[in-house]
N, C-alpha and C. Protein backbone atom coordinates (compact mmCIF):
# COMPACT_ATOMS: atom_id res chain seq x y z
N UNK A 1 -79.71 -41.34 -2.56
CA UNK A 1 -78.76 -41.47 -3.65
C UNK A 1 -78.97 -42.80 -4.37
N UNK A 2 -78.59 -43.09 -5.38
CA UNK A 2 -79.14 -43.98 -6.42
C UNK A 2 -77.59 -44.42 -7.04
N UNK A 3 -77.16 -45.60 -6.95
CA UNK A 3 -76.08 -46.47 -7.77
C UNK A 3 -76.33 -46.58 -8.95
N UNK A 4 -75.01 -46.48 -9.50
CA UNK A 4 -75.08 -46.80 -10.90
C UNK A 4 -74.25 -47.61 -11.28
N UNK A 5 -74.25 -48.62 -12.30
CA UNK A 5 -72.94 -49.11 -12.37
C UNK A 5 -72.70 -49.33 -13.95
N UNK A 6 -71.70 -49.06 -14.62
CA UNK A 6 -71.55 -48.89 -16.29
C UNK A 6 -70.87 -50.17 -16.97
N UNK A 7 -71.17 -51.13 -17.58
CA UNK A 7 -70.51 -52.24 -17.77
C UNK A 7 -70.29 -51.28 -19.77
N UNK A 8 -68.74 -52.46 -19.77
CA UNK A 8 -68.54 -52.51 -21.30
C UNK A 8 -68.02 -51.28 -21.68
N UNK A 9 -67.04 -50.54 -20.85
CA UNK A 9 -66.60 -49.68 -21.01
C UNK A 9 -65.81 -50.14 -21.91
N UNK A 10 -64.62 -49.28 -22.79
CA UNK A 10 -64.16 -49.44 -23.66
C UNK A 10 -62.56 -49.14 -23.19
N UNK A 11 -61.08 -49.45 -23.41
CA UNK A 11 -60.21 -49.62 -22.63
C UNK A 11 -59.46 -48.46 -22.79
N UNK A 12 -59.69 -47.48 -24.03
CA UNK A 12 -60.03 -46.33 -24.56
C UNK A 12 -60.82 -45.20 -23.98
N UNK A 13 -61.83 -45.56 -23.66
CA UNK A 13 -62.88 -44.48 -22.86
C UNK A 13 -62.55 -44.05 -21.47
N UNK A 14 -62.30 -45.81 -20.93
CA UNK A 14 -61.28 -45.82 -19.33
C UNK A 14 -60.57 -45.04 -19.08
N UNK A 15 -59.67 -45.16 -19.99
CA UNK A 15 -58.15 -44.15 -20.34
C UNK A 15 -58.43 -42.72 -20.23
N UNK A 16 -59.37 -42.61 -21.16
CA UNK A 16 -59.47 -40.93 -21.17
C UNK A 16 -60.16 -40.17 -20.10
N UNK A 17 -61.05 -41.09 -19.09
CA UNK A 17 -61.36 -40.87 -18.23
C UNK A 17 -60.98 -41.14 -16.62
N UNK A 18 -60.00 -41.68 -16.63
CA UNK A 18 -58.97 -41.94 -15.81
C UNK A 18 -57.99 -40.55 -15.86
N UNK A 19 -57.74 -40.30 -17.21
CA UNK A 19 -56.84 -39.05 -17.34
C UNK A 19 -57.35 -37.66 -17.07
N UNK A 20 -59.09 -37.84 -17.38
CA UNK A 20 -59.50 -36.49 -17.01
C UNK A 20 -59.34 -36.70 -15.35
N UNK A 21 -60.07 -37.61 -14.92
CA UNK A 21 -59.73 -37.81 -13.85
C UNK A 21 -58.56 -37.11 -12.48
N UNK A 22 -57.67 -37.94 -13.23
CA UNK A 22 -56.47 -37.49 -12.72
C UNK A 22 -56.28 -35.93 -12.67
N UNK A 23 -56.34 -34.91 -14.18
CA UNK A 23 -56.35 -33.73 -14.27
C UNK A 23 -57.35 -32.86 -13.60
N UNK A 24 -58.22 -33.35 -12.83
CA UNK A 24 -59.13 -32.89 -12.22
C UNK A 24 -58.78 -33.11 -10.85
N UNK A 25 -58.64 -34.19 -10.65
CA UNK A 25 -58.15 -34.56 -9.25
C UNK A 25 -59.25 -34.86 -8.45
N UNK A 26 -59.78 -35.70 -9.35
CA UNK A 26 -61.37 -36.17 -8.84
C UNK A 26 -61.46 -38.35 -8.91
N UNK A 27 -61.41 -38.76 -7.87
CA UNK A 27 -62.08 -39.93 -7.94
C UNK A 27 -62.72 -40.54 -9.52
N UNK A 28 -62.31 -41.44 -10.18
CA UNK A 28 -63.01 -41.94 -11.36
C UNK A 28 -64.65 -41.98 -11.21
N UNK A 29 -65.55 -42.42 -10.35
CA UNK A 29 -66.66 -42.02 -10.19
C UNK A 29 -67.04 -40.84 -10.61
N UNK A 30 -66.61 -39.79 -9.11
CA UNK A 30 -66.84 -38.60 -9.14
C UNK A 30 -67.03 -37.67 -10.72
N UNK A 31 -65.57 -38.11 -11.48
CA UNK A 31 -65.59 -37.06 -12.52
C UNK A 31 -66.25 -38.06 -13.09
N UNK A 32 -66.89 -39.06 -13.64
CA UNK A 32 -68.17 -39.85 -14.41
C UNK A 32 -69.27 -38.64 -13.74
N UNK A 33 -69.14 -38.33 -13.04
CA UNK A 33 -70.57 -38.09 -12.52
C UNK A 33 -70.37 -36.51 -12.61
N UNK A 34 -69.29 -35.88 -13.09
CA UNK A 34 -69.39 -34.44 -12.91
C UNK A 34 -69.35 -34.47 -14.84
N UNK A 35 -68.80 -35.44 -15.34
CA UNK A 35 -69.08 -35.59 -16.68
C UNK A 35 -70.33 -35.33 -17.54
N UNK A 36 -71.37 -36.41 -16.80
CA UNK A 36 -72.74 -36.65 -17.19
C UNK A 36 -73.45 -35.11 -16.73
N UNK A 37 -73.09 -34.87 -15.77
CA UNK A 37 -74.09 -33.79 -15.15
C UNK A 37 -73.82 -32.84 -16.19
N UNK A 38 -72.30 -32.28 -16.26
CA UNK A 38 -72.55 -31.29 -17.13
C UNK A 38 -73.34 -31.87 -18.71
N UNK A 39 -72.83 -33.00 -19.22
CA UNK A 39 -73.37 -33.01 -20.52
C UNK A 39 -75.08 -32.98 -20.51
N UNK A 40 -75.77 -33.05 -19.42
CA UNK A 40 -77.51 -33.19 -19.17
C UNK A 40 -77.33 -31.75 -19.35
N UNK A 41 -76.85 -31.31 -18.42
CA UNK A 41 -77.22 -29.55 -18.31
C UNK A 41 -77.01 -28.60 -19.36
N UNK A 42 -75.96 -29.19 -20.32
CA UNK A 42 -75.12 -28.71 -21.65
C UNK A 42 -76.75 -28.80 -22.60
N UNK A 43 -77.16 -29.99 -22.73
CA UNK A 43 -78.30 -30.66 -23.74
C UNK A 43 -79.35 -29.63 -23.56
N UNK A 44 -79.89 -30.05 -21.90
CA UNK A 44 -80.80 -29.00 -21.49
C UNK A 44 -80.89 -27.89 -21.84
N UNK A 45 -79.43 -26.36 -21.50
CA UNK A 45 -79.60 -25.07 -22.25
C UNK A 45 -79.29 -25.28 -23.56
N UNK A 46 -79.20 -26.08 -23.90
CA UNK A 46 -79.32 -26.28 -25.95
C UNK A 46 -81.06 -25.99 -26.26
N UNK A 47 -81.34 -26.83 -25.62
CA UNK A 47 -82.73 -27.38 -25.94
C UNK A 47 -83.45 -26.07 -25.70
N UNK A 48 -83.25 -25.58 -24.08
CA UNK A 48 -84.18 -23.89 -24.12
C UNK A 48 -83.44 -23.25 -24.91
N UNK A 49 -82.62 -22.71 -25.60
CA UNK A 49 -82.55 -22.48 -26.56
C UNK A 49 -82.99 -22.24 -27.85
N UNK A 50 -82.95 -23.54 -28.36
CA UNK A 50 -83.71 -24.13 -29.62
C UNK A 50 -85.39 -23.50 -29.21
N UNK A 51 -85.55 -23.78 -28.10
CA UNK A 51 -87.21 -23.27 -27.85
C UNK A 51 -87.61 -22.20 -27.92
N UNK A 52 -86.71 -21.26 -27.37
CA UNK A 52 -86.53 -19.94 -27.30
C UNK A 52 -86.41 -18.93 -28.90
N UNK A 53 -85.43 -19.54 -29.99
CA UNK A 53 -85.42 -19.40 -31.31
C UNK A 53 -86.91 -19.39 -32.21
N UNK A 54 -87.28 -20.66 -31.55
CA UNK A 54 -88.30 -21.19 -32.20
C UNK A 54 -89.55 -20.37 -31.80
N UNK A 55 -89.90 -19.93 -30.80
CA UNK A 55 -90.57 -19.22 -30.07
C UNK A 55 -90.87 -17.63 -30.43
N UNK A 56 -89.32 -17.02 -30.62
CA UNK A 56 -89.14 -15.50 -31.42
C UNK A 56 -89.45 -15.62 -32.55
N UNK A 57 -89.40 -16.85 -33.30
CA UNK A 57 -89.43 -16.89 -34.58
C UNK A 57 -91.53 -16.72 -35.06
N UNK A 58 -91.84 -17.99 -34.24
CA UNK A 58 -92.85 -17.77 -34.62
C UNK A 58 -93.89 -16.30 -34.13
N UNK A 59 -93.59 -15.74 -33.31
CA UNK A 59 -93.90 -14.89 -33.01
C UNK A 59 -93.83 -13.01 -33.83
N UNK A 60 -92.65 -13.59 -34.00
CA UNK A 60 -92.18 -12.79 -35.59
C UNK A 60 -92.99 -12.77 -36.80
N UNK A 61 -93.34 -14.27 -37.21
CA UNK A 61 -94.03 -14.85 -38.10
C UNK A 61 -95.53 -14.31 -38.16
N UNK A 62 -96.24 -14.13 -36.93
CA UNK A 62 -97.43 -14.03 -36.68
C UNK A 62 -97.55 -12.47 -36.76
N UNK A 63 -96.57 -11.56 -36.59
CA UNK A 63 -96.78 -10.07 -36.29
C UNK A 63 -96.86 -10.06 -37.46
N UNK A 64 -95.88 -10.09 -38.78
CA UNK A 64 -96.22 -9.97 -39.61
C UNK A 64 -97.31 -9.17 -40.55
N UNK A 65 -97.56 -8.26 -41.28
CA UNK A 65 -98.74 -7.88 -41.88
C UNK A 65 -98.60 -8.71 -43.09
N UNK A 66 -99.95 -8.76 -43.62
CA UNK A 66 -99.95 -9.59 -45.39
C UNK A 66 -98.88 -8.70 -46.00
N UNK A 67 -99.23 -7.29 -46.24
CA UNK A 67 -98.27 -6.65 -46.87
C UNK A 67 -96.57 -6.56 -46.98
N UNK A 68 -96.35 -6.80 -45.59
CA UNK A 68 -95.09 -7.19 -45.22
C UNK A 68 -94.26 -8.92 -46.03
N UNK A 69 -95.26 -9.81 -46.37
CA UNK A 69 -94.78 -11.17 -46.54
C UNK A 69 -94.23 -11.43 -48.51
């Protein structure tokens, strides 16, 4: 396991994460860390996604006949 430690939080950000916190019923760490995970994993199926679009698309592109364009 690997430490982290976040300086310059904002007294604002604290707050709202203290409150998710609380509504979760998770340790301030913990929900930092169930926070981040989901937002990596959120980015991540964005991204296959976007690849996936991009992927049908060009593939689309290529079937194509001249006559068709």
């Amino acid at each position: 396991m690997h430490t982290i430690h976040i300086r310059n939080v904002s007294d604002e950000l604290f707050e709202k994460l203290s409150e998710s916190s609380k509504y979760s019923h998770r340790s301030i760490a913990r929900e930092a860390l169930v926070l981040l995970r989901d937002a990596l994993d959120a980015n991540a199926n964005e991204m296959l996604k976007r690849r996936r679009i991009i992927h049908d698309m060009d593939s689309y592109r290529y079937s194509l006949k001249l006559d068709e364009i």
